[in-house]
N, C-alpha and C. Protein backbone atom coordinates (compact mmCIF):
# COMPACT_ATOMS: atom_id res chain seq x y z
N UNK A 1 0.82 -1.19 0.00
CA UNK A 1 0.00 0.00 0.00
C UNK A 1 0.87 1.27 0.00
N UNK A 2 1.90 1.21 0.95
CA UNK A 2 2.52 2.80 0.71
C UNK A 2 3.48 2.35 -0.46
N UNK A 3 3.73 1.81 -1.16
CA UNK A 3 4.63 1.51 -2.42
C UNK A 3 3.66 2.22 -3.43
N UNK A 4 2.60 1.70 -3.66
CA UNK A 4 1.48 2.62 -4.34
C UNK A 4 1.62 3.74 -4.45
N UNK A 5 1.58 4.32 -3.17
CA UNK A 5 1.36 5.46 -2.57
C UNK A 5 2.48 6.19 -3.73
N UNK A 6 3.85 5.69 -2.85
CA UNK A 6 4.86 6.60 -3.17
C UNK A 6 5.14 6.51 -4.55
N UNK A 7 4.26 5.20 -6.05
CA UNK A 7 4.68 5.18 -6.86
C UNK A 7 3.92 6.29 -7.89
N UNK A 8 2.72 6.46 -7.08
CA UNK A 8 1.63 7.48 -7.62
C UNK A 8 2.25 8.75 -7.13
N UNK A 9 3.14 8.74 -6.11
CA UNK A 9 3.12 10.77 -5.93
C UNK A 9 4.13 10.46 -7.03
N UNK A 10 4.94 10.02 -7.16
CA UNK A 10 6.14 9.91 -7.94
C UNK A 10 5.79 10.29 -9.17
N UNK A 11 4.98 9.63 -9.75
CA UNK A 11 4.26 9.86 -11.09
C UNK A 11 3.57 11.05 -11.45
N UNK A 12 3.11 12.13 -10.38
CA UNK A 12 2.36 13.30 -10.60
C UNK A 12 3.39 13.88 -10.38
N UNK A 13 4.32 13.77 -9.89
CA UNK A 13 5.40 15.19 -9.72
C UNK A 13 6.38 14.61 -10.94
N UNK A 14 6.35 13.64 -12.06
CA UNK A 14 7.10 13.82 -13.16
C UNK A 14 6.31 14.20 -14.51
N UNK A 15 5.16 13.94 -14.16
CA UNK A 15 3.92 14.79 -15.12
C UNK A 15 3.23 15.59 -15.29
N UNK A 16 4.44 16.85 -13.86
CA UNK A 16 4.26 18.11 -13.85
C UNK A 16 4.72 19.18 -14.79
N UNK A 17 4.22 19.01 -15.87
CA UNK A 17 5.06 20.11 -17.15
C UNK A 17 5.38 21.84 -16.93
N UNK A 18 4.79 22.11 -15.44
CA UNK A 18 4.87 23.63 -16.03
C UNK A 18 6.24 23.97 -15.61
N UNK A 19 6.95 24.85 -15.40
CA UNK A 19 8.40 25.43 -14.90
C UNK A 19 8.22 25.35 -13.24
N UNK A 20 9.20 25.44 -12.75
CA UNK A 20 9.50 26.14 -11.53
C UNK A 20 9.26 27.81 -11.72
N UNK A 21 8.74 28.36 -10.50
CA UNK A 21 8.76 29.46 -10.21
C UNK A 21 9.71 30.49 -10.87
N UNK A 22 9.51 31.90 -11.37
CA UNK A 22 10.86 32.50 -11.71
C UNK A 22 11.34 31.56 -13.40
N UNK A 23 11.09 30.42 -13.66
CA UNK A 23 11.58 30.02 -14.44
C UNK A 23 11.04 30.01 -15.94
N UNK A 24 11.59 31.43 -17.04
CA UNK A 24 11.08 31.05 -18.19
C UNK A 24 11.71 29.94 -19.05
N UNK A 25 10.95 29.32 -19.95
CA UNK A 25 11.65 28.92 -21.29
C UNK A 25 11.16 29.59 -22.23
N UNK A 26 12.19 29.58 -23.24
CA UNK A 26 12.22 30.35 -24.70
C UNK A 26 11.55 29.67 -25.60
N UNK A 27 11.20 30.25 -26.54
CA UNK A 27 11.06 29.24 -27.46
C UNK A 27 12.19 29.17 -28.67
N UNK A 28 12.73 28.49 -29.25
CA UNK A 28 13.77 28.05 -29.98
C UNK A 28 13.59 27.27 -31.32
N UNK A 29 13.72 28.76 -32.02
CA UNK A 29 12.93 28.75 -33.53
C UNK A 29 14.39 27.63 -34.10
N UNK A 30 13.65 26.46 -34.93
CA UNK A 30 14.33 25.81 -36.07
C UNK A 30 15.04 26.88 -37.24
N UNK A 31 16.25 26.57 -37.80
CA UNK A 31 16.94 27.37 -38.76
C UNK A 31 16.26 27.03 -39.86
N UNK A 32 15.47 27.72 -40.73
CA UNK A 32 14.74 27.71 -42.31
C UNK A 32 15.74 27.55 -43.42
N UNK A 33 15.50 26.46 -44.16
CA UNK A 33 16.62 25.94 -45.03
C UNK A 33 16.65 27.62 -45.72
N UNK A 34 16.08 27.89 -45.95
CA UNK A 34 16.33 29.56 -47.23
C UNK A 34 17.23 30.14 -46.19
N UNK A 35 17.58 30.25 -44.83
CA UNK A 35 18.30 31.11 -44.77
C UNK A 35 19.65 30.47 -44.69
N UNK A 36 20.05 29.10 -44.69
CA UNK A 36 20.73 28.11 -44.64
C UNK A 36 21.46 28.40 -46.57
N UNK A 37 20.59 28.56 -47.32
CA UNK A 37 20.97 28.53 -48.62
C UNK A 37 21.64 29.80 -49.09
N UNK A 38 21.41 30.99 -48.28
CA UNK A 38 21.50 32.72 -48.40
C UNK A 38 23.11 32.14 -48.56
N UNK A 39 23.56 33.14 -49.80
CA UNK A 39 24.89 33.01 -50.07
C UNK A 39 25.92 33.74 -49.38
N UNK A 40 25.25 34.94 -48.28
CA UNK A 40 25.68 35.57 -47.59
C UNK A 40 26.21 34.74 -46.31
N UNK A 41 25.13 33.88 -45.62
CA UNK A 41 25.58 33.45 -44.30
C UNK A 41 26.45 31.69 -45.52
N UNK A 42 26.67 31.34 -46.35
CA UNK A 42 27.31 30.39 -46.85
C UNK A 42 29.19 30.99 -46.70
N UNK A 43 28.88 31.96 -47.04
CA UNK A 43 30.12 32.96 -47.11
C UNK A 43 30.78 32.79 -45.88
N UNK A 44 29.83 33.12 -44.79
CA UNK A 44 30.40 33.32 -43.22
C UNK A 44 31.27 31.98 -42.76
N UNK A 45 29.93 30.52 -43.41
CA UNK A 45 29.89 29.40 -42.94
C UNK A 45 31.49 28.67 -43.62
N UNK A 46 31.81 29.53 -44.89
CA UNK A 46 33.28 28.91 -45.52
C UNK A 46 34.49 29.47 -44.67
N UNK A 47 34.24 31.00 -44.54
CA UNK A 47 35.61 31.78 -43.87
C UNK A 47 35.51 31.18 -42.81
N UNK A 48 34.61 30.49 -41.67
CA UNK A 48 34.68 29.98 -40.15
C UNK A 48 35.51 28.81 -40.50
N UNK A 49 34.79 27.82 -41.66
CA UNK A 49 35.50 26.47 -41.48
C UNK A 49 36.68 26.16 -42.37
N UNK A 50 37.14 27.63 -43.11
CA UNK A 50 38.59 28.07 -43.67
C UNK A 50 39.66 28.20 -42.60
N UNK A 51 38.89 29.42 -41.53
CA UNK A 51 40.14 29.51 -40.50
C UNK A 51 40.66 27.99 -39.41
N UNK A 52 39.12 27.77 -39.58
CA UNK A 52 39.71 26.42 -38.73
C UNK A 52 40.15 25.18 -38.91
N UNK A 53 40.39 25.53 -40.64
CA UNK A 53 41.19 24.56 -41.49
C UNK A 53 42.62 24.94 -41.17
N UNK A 54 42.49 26.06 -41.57
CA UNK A 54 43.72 26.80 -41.41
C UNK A 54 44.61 26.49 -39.58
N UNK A 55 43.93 26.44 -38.88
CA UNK A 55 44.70 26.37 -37.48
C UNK A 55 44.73 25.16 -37.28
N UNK A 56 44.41 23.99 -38.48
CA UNK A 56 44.77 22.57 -38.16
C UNK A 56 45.62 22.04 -39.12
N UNK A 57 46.16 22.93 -40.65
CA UNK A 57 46.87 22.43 -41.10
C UNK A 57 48.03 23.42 -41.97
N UNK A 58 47.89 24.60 -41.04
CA UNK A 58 48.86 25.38 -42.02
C UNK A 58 50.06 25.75 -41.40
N UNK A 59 51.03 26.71 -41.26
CA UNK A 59 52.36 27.00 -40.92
C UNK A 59 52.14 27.49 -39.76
N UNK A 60 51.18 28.13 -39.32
CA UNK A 60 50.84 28.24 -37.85
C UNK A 60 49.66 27.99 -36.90
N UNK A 61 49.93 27.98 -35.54
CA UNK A 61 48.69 27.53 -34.85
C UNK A 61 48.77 28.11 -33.68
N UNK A 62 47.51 28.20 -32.80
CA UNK A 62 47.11 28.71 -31.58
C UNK A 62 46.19 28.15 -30.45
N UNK A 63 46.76 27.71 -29.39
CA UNK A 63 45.61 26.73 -28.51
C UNK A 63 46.31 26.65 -27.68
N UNK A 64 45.94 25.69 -26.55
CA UNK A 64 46.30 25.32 -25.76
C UNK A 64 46.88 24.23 -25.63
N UNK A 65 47.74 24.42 -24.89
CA UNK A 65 49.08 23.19 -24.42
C UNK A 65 48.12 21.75 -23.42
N UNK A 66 47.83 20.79 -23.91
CA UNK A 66 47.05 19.69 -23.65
C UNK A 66 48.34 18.68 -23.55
N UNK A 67 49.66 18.88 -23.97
CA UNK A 67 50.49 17.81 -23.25
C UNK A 67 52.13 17.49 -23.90
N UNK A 68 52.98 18.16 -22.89
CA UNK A 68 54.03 18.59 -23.43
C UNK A 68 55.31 17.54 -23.08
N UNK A 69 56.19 16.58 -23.50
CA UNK A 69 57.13 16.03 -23.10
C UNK A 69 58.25 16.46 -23.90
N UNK A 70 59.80 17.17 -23.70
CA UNK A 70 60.81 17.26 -24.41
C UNK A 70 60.75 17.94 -25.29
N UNK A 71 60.42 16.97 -26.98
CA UNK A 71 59.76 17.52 -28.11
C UNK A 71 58.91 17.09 -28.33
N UNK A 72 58.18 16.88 -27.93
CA UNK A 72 56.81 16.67 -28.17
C UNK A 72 55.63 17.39 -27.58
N UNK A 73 54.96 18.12 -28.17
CA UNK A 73 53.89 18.85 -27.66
C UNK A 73 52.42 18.94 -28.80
N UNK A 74 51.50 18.90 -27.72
CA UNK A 74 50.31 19.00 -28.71
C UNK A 74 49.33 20.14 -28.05
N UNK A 75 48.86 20.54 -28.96
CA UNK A 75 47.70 21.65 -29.09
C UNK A 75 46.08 21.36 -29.11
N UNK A 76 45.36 21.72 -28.20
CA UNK A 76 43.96 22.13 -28.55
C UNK A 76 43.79 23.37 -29.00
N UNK A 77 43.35 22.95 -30.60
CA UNK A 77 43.00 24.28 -31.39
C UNK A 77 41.99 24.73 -31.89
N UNK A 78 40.70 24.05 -31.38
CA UNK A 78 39.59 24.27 -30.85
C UNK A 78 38.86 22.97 -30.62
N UNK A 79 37.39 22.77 -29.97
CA UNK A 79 36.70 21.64 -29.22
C UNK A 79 36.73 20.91 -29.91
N UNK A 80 37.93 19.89 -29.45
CA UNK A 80 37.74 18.41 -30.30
C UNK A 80 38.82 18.38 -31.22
N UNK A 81 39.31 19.43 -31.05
CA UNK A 81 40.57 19.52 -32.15
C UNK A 81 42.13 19.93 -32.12
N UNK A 82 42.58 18.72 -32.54
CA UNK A 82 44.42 18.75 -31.71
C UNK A 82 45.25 19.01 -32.46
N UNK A 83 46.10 19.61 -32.38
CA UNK A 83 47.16 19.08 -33.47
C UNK A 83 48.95 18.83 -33.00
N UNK A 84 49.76 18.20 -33.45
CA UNK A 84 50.71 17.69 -32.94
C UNK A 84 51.81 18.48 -32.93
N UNK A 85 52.77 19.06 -32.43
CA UNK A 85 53.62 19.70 -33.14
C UNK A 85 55.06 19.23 -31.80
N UNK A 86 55.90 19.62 -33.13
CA UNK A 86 57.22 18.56 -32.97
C UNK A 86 58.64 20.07 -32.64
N UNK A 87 59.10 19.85 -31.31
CA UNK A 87 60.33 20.69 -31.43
C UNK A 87 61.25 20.38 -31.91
N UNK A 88 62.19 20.78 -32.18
CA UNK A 88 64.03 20.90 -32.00
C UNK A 88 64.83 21.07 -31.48
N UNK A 89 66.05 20.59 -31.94
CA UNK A 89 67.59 22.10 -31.24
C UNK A 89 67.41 23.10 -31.92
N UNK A 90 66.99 24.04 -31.09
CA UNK A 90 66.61 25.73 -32.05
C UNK A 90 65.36 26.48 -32.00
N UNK A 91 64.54 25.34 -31.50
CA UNK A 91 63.58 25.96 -31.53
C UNK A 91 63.05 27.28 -30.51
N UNK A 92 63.01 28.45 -30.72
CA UNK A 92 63.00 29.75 -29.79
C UNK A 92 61.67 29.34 -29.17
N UNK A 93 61.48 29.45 -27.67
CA UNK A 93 60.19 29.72 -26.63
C UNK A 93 60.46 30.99 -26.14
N UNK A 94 59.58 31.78 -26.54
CA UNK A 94 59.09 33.42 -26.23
C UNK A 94 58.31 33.50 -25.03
N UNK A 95 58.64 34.50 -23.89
CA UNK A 95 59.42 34.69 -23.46
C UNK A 95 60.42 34.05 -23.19
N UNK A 96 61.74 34.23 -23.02
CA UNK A 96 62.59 33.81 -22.72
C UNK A 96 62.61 32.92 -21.15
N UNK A 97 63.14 31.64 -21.28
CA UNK A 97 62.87 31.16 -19.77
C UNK A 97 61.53 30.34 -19.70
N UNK A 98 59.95 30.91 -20.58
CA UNK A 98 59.17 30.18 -20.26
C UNK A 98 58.80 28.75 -20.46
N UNK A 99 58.33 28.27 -19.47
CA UNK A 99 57.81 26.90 -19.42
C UNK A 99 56.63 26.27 -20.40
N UNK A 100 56.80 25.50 -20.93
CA UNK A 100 55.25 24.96 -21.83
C UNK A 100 55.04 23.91 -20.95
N UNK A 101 53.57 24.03 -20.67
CA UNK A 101 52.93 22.86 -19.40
C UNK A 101 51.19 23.18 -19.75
N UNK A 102 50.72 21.69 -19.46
CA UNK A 102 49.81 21.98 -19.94
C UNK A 102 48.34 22.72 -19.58
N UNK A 103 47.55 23.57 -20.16
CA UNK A 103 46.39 24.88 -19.75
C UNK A 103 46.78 25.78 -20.27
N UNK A 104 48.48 25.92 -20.73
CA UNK A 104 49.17 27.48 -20.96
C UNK A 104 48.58 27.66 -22.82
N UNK A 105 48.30 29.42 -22.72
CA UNK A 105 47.84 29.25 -24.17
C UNK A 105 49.15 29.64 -25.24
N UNK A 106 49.38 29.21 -26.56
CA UNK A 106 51.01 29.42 -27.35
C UNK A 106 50.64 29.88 -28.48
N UNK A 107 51.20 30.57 -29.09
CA UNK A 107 51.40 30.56 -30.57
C UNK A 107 52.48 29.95 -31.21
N UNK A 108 52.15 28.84 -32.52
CA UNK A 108 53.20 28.33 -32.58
C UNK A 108 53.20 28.82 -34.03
N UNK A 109 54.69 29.07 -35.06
CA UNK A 109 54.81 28.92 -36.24
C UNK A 109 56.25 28.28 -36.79
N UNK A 110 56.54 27.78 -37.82
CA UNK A 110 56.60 26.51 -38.53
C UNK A 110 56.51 26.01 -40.05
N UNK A 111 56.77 24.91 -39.73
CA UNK A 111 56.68 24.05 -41.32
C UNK A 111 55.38 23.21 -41.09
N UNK A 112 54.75 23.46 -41.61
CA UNK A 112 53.68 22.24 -41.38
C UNK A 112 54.14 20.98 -42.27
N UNK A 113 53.84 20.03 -41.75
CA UNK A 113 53.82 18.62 -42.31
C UNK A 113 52.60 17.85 -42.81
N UNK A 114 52.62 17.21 -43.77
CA UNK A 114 51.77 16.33 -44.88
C UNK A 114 51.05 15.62 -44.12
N UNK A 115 51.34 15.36 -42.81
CA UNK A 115 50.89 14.94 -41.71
C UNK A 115 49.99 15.62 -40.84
N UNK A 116 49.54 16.56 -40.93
CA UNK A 116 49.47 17.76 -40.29
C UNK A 116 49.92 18.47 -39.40
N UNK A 117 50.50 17.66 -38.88
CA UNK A 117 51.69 18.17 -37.69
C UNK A 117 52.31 19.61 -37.98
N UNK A 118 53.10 20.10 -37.07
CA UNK A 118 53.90 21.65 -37.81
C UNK A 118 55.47 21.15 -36.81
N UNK A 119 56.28 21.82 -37.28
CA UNK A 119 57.44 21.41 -36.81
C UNK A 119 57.92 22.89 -36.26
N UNK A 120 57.69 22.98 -35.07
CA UNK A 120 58.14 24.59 -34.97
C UNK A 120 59.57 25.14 -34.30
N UNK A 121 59.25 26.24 -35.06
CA UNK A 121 60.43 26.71 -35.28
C UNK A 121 60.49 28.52 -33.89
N UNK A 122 59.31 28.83 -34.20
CA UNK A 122 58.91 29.29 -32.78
C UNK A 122 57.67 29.17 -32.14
N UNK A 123 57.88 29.30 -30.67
CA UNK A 123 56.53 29.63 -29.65
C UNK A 123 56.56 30.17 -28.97
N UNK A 124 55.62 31.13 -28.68
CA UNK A 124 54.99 32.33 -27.92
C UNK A 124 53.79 32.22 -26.80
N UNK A 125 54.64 32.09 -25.47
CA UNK A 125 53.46 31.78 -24.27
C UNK A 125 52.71 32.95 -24.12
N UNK A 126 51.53 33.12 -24.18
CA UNK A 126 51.04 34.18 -23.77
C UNK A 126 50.67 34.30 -22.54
C-alpha cells in the first residue's frame, strides 16, 4: 500500500510540465533551409571552417598546451581539435625562460607537415 502510494506521488510530480517558479523557457525557432541557402551566411559558414582549417593544417597555430614532453607537444586548437607539433635544437620559446605545461595558451609557427603536424620553429606563451 505505501509503495502505491509513493509510486503514484512519484508519477504526478514527473507529469508536472509547467516550470519552476521565476523560471522562463524560450522558445527556440528551427533554422529555415532559405536562410541556410543565403549566399551571404554560406560565405560566413566557408571563412569559419577556412580559419579552422587553417589552425589545423597550415604553418601556424594557436591553442592550448594539452600535453608537453621534451619535443613533443600538442595543441587544442579548438573543441575536439588537436594538433601535434614537434620541437628541435633551435627551436625559440618566447618569453625567454618560459615553461610549456599543460592549460598554458602558445602561438606556434613553422613548417607544417603532410601529416598535419607543424614542426616549430617558434613559440609564444602568452
Amino acid at each position: 500500500m505505501v509503495a502505491a502510494v509513493l509510486c503514484l506521488s512519484a508519477s504526478v510530480a514527473l507529469a508536472d510540465p509547467t516550470p519552476a517558479p521565476g523560471i522562463s523557457l524560450p522558445d527556440i525557432p528551427g533554422v529555415p533551409s532559405s536562410v541556410l541557402n543565403n549566399p551571404i551566411v554560406q560565405s560566413i559558414i566557408n571563412a569559419v571552417g577556412g580559419s579552422l582549417l587553417q589552425t589545423t593544417t597550415g604553418p601556424t597555430a594557436r591553442g592550448k598546451v594539452t600535453y608537453f614532453k621534451r619535443f613533443d607537444l600538442q595543441l587544442q586548437t579548438a573543441p575536439n581539435v588537436y594538433r601535434q607539433i614537434h620541437l628541435h635544437q633551435g627551436t625559440v620559446i618566447n618569453p625567454r625562460g618560459a615553461n610549456l605545461a599543460p592549460g598554458k595558451l602558445v602561438d606556434v609557427s613553422g613548417a607544417a607537415q603532410s601529416d598535419g603536424s607543424l614542426n616549430a620553429d617558434t613559440i609564444t606563451v602568452q
